[in-house]
C-alpha atoms as a PDB file:
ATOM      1  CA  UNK A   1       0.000   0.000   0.000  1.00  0.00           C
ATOM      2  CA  UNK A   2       1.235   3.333  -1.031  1.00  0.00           C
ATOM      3  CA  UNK A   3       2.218   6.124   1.653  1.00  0.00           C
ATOM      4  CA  UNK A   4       0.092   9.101   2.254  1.00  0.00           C
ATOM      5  CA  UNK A   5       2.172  12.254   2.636  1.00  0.00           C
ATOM      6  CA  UNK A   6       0.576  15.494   4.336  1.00  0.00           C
ATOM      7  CA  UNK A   7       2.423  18.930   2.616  1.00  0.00           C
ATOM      8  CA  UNK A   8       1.860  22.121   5.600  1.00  0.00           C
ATOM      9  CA  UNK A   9       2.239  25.496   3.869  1.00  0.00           C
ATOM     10  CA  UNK A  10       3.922  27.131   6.471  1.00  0.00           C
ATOM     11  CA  UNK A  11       6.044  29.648   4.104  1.00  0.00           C
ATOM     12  CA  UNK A  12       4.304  32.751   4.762  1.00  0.00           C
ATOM     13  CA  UNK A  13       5.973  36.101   5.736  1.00  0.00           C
ATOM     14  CA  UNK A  14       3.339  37.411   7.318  1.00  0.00           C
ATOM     15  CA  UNK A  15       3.353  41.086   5.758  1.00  0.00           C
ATOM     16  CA  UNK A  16      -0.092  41.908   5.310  1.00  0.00           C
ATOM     17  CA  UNK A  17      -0.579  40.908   8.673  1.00  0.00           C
ATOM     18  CA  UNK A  18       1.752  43.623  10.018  1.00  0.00           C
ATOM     19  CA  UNK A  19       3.265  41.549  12.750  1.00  0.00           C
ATOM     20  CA  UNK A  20       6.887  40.751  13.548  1.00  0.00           C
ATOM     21  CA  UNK A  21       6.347  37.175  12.812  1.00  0.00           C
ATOM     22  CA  UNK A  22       3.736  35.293  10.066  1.00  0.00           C
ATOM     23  CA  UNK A  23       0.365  34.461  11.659  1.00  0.00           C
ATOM     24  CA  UNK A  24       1.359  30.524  11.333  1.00  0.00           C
ATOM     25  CA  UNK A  25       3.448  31.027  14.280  1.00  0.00           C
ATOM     26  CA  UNK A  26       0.658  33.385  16.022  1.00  0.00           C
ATOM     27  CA  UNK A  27      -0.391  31.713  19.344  1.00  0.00           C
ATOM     28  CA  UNK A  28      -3.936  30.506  19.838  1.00  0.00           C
ATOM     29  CA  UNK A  29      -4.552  28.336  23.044  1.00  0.00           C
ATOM     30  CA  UNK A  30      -1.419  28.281  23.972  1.00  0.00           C
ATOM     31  CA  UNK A  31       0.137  26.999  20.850  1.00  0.00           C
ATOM     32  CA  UNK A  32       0.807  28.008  17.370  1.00  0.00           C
ATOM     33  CA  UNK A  33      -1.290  27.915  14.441  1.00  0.00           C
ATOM     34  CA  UNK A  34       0.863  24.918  12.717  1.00  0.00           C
ATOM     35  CA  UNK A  35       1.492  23.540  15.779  1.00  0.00           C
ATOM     36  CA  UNK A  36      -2.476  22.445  15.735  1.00  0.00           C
ATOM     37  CA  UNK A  37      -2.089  22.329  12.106  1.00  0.00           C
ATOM     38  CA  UNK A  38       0.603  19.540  12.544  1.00  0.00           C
ATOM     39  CA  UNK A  39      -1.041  18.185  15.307  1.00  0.00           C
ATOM     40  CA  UNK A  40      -4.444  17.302  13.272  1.00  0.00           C
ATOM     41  CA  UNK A  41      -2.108  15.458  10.898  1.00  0.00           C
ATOM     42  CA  UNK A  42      -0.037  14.137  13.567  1.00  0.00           C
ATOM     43  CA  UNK A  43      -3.302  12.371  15.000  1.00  0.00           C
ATOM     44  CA  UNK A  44      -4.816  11.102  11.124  1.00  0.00           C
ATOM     45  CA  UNK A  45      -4.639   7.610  11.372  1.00  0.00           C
ATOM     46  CA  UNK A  46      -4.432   7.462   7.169  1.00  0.00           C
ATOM     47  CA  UNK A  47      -1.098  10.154   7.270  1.00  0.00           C
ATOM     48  CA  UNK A  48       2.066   8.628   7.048  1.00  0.00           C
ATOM     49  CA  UNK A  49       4.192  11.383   6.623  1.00  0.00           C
ATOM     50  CA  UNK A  50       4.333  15.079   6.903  1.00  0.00           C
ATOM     51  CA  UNK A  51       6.359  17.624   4.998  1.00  0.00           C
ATOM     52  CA  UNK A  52       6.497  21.335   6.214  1.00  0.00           C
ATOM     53  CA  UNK A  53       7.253  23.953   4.081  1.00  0.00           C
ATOM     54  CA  UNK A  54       8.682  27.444   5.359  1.00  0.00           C
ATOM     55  CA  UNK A  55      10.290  30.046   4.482  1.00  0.00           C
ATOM     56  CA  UNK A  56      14.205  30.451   5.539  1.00  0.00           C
ATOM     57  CA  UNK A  57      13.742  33.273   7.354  1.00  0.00           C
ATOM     58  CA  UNK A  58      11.562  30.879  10.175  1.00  0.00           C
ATOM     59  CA  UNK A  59      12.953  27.654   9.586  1.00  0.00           C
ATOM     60  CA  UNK A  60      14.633  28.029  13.199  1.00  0.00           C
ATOM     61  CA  UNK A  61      10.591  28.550  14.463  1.00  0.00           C
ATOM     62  CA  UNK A  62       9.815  25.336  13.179  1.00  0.00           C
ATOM     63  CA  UNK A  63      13.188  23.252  14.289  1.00  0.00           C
ATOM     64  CA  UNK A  64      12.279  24.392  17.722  1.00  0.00           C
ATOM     65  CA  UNK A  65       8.993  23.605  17.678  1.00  0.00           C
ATOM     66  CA  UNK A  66      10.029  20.079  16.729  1.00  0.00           C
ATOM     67  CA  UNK A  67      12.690  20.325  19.346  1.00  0.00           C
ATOM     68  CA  UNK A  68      10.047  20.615  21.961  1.00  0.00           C
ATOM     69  CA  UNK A  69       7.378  18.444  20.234  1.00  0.00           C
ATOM     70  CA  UNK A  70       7.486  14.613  19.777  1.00  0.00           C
ATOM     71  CA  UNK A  71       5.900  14.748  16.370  1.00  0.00           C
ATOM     72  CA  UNK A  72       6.708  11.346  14.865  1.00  0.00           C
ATOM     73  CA  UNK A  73       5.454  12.081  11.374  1.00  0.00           C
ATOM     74  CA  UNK A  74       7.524  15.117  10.629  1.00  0.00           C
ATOM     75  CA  UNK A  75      10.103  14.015   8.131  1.00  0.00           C
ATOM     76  CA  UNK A  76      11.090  17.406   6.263  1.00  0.00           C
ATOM     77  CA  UNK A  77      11.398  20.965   6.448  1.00  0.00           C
END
């Protein structure tokens, strides 16, 4: 059976928002927007994989919310 790979389109820069970081790293409940974005993906039992893509400038936002996380899925940034 083939895999089933989840893409999160994390690359925003957030200008229109007018903040000093993109509104994917915005807290909501205590944790980021792609951190519950990665969770619902984390949780799918038909996802195999998940790749996130961001832009360079917040790469270091996502590696440390892997760091912290124990998201088993993640395979690229």
């Amino acid at each position: 059976m083939d895999k089933v790979h989840a893409i999160i389109l994390a690359a925003g820069k957030g200008e229109r928002l007018g903040n000093k970081l993109p509104k994917q790293f915005l807290k909501i409940s205590g944790k980021s927007v792609v951190e519950h974005t990665i969770d619902i993906f984390e949780s799918h039992k038909k996802i195999d994989e998940i790749t996130i893509v961001v832009h360079p400038l917040y790469k270091y936002l996502i590696e440390d919310i892997l760091l912290k996380r124990s998201y088993k899925k993640v395979k690229r940034v």
